[in-house]
C-alpha atoms as a PDB file:
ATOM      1  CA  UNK A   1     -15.729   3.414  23.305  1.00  0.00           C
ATOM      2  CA  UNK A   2     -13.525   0.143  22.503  1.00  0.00           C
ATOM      3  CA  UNK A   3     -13.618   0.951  18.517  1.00  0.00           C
ATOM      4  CA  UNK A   4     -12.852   4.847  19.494  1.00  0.00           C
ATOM      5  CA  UNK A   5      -9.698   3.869  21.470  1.00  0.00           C
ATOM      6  CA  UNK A   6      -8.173   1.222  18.575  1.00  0.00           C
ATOM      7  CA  UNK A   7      -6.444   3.765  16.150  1.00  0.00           C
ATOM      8  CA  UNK A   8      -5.407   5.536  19.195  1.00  0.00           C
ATOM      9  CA  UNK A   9      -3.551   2.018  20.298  1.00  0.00           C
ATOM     10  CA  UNK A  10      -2.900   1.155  16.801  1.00  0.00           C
ATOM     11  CA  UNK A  11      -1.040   4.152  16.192  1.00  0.00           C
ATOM     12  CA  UNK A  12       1.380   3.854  19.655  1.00  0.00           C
ATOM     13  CA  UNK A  13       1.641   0.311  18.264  1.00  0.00           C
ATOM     14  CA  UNK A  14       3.159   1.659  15.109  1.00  0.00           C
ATOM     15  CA  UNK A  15       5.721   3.822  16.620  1.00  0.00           C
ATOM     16  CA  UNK A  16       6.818   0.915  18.913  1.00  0.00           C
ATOM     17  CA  UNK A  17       7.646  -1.043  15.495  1.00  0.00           C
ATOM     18  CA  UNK A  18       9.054   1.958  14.286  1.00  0.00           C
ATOM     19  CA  UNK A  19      11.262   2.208  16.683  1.00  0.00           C
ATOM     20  CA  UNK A  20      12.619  -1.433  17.746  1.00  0.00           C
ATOM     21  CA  UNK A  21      12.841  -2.918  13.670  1.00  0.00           C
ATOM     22  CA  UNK A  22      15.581  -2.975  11.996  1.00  0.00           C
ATOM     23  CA  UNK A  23      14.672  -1.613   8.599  1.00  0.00           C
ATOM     24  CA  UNK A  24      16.579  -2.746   5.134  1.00  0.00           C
ATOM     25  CA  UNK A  25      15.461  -0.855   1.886  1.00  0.00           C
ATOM     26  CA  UNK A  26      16.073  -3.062  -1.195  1.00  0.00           C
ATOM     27  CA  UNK A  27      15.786  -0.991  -4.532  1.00  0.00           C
ATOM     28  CA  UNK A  28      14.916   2.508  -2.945  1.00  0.00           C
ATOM     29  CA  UNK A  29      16.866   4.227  -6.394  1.00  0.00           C
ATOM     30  CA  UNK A  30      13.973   3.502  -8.362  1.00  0.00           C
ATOM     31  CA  UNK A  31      11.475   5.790  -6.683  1.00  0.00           C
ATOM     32  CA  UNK A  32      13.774   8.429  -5.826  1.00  0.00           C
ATOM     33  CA  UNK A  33      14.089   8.083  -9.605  1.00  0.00           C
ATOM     34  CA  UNK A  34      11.116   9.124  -9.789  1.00  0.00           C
ATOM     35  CA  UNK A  35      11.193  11.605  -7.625  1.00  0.00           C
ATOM     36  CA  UNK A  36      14.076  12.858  -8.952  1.00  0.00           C
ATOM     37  CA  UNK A  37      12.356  13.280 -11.867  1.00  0.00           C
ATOM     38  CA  UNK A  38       9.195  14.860 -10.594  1.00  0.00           C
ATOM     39  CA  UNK A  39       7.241  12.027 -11.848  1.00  0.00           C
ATOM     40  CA  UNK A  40       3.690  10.844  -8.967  1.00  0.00           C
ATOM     41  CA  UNK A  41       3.111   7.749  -8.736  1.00  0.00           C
ATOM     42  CA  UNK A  42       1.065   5.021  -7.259  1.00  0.00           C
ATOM     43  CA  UNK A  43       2.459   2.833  -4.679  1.00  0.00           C
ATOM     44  CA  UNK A  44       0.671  -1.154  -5.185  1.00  0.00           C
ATOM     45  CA  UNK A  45       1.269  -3.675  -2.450  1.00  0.00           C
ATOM     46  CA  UNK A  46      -0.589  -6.410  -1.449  1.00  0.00           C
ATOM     47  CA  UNK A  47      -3.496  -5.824   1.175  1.00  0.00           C
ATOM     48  CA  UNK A  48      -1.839  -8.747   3.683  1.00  0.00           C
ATOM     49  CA  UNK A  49       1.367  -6.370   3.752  1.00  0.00           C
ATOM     50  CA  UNK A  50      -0.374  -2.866   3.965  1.00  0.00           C
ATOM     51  CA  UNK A  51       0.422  -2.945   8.073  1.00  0.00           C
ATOM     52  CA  UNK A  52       4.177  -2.038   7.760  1.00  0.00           C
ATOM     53  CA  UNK A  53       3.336   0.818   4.956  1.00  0.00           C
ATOM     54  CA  UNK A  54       2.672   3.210   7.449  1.00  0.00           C
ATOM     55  CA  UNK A  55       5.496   1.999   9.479  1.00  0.00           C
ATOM     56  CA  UNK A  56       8.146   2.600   6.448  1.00  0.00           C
ATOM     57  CA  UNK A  57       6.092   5.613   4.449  1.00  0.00           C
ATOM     58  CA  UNK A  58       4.675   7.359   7.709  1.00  0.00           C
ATOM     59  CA  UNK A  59       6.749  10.677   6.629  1.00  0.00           C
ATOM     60  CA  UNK A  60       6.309  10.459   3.328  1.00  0.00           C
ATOM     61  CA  UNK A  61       4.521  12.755   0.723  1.00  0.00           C
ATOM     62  CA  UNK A  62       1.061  10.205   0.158  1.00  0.00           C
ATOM     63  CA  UNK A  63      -2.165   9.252   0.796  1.00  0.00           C
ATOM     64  CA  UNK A  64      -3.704   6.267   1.068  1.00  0.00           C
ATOM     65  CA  UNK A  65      -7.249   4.847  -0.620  1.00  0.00           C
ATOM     66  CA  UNK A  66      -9.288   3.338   2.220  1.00  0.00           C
ATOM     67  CA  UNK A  67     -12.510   1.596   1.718  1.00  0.00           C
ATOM     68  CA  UNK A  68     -15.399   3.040   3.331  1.00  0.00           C
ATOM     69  CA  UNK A  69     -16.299   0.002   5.497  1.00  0.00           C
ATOM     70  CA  UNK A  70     -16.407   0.168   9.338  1.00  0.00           C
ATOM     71  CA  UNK A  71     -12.606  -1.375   9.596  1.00  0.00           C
ATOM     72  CA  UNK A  72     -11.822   1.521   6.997  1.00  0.00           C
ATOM     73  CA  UNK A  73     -12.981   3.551   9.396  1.00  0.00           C
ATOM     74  CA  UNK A  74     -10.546   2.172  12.109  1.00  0.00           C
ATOM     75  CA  UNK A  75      -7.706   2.345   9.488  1.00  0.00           C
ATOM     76  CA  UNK A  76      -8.178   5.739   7.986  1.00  0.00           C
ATOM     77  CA  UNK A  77      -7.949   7.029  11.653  1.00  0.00           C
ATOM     78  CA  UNK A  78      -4.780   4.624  12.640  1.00  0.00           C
ATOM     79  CA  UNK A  79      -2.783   5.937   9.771  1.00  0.00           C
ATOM     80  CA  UNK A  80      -4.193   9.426  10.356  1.00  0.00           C
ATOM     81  CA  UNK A  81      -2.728   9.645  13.421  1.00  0.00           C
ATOM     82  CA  UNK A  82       0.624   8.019  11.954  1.00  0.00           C
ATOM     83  CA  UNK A  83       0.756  10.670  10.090  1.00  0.00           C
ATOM     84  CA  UNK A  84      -0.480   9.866   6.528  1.00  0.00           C
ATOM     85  CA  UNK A  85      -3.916  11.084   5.266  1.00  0.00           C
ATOM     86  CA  UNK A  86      -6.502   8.907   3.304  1.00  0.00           C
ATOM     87  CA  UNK A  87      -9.275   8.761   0.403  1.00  0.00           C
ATOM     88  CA  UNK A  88     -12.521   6.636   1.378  1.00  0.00           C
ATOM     89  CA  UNK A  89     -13.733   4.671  -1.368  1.00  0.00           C
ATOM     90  CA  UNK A  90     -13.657   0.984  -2.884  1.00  0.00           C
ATOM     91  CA  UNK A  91     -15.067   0.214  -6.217  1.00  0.00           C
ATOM     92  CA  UNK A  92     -18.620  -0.826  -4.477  1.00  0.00           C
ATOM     93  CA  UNK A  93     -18.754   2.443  -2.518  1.00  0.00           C
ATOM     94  CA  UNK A  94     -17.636   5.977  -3.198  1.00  0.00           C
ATOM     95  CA  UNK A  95     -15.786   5.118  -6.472  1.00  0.00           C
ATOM     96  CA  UNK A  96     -16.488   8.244  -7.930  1.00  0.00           C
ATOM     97  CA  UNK A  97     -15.868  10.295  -5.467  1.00  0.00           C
ATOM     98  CA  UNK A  98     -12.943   8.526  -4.572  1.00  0.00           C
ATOM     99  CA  UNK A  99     -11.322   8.750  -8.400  1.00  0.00           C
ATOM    100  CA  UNK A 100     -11.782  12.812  -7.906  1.00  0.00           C
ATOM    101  CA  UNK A 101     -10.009  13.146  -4.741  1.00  0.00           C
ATOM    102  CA  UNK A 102      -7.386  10.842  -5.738  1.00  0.00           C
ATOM    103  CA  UNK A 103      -6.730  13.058  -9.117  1.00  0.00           C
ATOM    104  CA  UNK A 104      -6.492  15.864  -6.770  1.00  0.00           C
ATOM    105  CA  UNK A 105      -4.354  14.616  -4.515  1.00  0.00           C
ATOM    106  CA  UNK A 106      -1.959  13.554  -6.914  1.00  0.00           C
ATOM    107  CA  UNK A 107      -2.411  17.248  -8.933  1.00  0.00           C
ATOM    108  CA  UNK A 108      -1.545  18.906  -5.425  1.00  0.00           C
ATOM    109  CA  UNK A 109       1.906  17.162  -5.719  1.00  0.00           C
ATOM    110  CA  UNK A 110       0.847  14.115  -3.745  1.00  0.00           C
ATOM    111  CA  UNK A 111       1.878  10.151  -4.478  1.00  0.00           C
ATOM    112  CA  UNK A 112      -1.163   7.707  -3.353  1.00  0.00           C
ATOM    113  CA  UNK A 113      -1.051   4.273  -2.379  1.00  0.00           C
ATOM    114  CA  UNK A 114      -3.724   1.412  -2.888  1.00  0.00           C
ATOM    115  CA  UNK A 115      -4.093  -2.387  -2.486  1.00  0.00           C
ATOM    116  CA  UNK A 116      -5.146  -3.588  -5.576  1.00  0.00           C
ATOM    117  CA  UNK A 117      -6.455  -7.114  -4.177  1.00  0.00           C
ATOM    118  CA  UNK A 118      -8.272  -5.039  -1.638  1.00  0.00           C
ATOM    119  CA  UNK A 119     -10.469  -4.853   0.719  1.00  0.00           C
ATOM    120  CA  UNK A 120     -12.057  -8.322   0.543  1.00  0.00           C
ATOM    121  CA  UNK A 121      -9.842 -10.168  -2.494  1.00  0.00           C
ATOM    122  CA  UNK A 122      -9.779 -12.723  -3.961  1.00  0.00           C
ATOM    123  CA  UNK A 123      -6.339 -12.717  -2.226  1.00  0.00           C
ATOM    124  CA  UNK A 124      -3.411 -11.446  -4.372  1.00  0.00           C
ATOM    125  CA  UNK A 125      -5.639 -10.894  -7.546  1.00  0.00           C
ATOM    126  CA  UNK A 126      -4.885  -7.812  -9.131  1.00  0.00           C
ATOM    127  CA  UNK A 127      -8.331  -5.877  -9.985  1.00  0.00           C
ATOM    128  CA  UNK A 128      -8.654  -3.248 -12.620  1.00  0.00           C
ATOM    129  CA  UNK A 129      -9.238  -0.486 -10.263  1.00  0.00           C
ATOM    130  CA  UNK A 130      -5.449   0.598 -10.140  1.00  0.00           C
ATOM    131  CA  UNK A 131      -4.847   0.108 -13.812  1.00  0.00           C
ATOM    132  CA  UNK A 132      -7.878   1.936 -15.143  1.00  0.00           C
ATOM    133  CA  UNK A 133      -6.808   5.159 -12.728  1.00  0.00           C
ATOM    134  CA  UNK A 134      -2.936   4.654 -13.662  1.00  0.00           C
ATOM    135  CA  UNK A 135      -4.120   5.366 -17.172  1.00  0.00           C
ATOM    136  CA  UNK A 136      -6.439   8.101 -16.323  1.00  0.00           C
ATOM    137  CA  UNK A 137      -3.611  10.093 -14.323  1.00  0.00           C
ATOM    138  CA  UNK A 138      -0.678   8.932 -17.196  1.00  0.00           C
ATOM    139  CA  UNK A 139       1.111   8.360 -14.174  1.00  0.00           C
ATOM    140  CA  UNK A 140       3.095   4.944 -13.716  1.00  0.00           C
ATOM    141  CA  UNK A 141       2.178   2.017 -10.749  1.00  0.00           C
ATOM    142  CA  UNK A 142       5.288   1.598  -8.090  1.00  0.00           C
ATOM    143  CA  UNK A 143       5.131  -2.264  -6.823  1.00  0.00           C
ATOM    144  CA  UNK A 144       6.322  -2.415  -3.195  1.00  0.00           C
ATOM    145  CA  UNK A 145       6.126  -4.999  -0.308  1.00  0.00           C
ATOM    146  CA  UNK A 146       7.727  -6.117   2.649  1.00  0.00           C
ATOM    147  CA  UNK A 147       8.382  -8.347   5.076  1.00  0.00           C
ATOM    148  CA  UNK A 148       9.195  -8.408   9.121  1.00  0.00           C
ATOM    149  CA  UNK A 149      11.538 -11.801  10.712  1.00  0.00           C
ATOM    150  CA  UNK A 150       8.954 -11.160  13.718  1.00  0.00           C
ATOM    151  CA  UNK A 151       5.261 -10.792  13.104  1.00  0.00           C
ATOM    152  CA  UNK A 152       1.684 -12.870  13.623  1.00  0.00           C
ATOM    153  CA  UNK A 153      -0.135 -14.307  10.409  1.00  0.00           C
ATOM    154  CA  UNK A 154      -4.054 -13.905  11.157  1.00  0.00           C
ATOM    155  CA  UNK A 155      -4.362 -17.694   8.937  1.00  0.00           C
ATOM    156  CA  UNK A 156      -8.347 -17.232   9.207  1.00  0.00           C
ATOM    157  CA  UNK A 157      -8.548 -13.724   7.333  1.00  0.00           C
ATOM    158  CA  UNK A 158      -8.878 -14.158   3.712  1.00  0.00           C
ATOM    159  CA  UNK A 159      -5.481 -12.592   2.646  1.00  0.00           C
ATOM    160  CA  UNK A 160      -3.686 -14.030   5.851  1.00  0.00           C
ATOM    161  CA  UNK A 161      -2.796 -10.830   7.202  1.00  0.00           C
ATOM    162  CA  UNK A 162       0.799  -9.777   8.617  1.00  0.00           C
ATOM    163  CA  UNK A 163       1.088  -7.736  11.715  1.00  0.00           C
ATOM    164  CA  UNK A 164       4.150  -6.685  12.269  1.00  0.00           C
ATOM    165  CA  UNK A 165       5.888  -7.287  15.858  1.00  0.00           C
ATOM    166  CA  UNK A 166       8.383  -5.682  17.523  1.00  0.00           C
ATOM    167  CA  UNK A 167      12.111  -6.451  17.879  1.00  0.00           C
ATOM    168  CA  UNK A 168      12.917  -7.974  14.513  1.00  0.00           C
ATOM    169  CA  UNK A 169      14.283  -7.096  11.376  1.00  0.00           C
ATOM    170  CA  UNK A 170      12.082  -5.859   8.307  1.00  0.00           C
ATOM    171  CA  UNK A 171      13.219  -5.432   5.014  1.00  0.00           C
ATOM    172  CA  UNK A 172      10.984  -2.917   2.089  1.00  0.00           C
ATOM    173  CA  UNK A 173      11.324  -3.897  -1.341  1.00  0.00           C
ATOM    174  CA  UNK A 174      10.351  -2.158  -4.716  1.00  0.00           C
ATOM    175  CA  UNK A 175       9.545  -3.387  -8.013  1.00  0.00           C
ATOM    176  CA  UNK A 176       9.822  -2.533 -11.466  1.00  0.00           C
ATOM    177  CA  UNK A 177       7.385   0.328 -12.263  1.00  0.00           C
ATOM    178  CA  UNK A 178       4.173  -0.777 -14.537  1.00  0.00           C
ATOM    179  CA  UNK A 179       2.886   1.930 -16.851  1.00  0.00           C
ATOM    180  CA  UNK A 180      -0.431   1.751 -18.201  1.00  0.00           C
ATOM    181  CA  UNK A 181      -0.608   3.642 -21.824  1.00  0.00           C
ATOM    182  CA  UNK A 182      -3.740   4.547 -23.540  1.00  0.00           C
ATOM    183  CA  UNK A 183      -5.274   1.234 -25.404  1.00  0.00           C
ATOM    184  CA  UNK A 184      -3.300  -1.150 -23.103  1.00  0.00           C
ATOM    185  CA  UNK A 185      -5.367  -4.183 -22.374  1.00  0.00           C
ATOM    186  CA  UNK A 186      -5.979  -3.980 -18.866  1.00  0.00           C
ATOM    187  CA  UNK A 187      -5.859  -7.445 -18.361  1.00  0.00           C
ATOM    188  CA  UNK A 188      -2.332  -8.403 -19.803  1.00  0.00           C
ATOM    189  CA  UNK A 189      -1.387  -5.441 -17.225  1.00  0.00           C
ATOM    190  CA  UNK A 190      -3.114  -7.062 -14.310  1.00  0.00           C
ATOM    191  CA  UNK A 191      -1.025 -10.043 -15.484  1.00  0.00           C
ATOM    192  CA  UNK A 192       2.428  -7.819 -15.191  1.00  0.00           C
ATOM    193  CA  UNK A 193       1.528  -6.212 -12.132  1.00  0.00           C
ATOM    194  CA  UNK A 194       0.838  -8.873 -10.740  1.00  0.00           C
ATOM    195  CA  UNK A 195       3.720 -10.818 -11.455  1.00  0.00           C
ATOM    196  CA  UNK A 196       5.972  -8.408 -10.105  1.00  0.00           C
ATOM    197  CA  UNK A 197       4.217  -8.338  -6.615  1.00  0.00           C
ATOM    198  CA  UNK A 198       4.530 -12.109  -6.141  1.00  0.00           C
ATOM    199  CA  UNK A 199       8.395 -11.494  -7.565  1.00  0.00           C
ATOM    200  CA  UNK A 200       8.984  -9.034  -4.861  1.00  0.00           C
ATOM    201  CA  UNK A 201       7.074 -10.470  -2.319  1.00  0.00           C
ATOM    202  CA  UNK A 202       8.812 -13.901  -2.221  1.00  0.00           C
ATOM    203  CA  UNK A 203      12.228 -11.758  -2.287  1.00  0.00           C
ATOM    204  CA  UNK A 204      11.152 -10.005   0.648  1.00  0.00           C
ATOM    205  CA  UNK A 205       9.984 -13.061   3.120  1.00  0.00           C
ATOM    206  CA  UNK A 206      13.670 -14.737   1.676  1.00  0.00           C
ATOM    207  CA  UNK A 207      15.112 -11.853   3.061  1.00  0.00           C
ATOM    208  CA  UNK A 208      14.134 -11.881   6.445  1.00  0.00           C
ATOM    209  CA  UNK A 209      13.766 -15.747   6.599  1.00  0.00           C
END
C-alpha cells in the first residue's frame, strides 16, 4: 500500500516545487535551436540531478528511459503522473526492447531523456549506452543539469542524490550538443560528454550558491 501511494505523493511533491522555485534558464537558445530546426534529440544529465527534470520538462514533448528495477517502478509512475511518459529498460534488463521503443518514440516526433551514469554508476561516468543509440538514431546528445539554492543531498546513495525543496531558487542549464557520427570512437565521446556535464554542472551549483 506504502509503495502504491509514493508516486502519488511524489508527484504533489513536484507541483509544490513547481510552484514555490524560482526558475532561471541559462542557454535555453540552443535547444529551441534545435527545435527550430526540427532536429530530436537526447537530453543527458546526471542521475543525482534527474529529480528537478520533471519539475522543469514536465510539459515538454519527451520521454524518459527508466530502468526496470523496483525504484523504476516508483519513478516511471511519479513522472507519469507529472505528466511525462517513460521507456523501461537499462543495459542489464530490457535493452533491446528498450532501444526499439526509444527509436519509436523519437520517429513519432518525440525527444527522450536518459542518465548516462545511471541507475547504479559509477557516479558521473559516462557509459556507452547513450553514445551507441545517439549514433544509431543520427540524432545529436543535449547536456543539461541543474541546480536548486534549497534542497537535501542523500550523502549515503552512491551518486549523492539532490531532492529538490521548496521555496528556493533553481537555475537549468544546457550544454553544448555532442554528436556521435558513424566510426566515432565511443570512448573519446564519453570523454566529451562527459566533460561538458561536469562544465555545466559546476556552473549550475555556482549559480545558485
Amino acid at each position: 500500500m506504502l509503495r502504491a501511494l509514493v508516486p502519488y505523493l511524489a508527484a504533489a511533491y513536484a507541483s509544490l516545487i513547481r510552484l514555490t522555485t524560482r526558475l532561471k534558464t541559462v542557454r535555453g537558445s540552443i535547444r529551441d535551436g534545435l527545435r527550430d530546426g526540427d532536429r530530436r534529440f537526447i537530453y543527458a544529465f546526471w542521475h543525482q540531478r534527474q529529480a528537478f527534470f520533471t519539475v522543469s520538462h514536465n510539459d515538454d514533448k519527451v520521454s524518459i528511459l527508466i530502468s526496470r528495477s523496483r525504484d523504476g517502478e516508483i519513478i516511471a509512475e511519479t513522472i507519469r503522473l507529472c505528466g511525462v511518459p517513460s521507456i523501461r529498460g537499462s543495459s542489464s534488463r530490457g535493452a533491446a526492447d528498450a532501444v526499439l521503443a526509444l527509436m519509436g518514440a523519437v520517429e513519432a516526433g518525440r525527444d527522450i531523456g536518459l542518465t548516462p551514469d545511471g541507475p547504479k554508476g559509477p557516479d558521473r561516468q559516462v557509459k556507452e549506452g547513450v553514445l551507441y543509440l545517439a549514433q544509431k538514431l543520427g540524432i545529436p546528445i543535449l547536456p543539461i543539469t541543474s541546480a536548486q539554492s534549497n534542497r537535501i543531498v542523500l550523502s549515503k546513495s552512491w551518486d549523492r542524490f539532490h531532492i529538490p525543496m521548496p521555496f528556493g531558487r533553481s537555475v537549468v542549464v544546457y550544454g553544448t550538443p555532442v554528436d556521435v557520427r558513424p566510426g566515432d570512437d565511443l570512448s573519446c565521446k564519453a570523454l566529451e560528454l562527459k566533460a561538458v556535464l561536469d562544465s555545466i554542472t559546476l556552473e549550475a551549483d555556482l549559480l545558485v550558491a
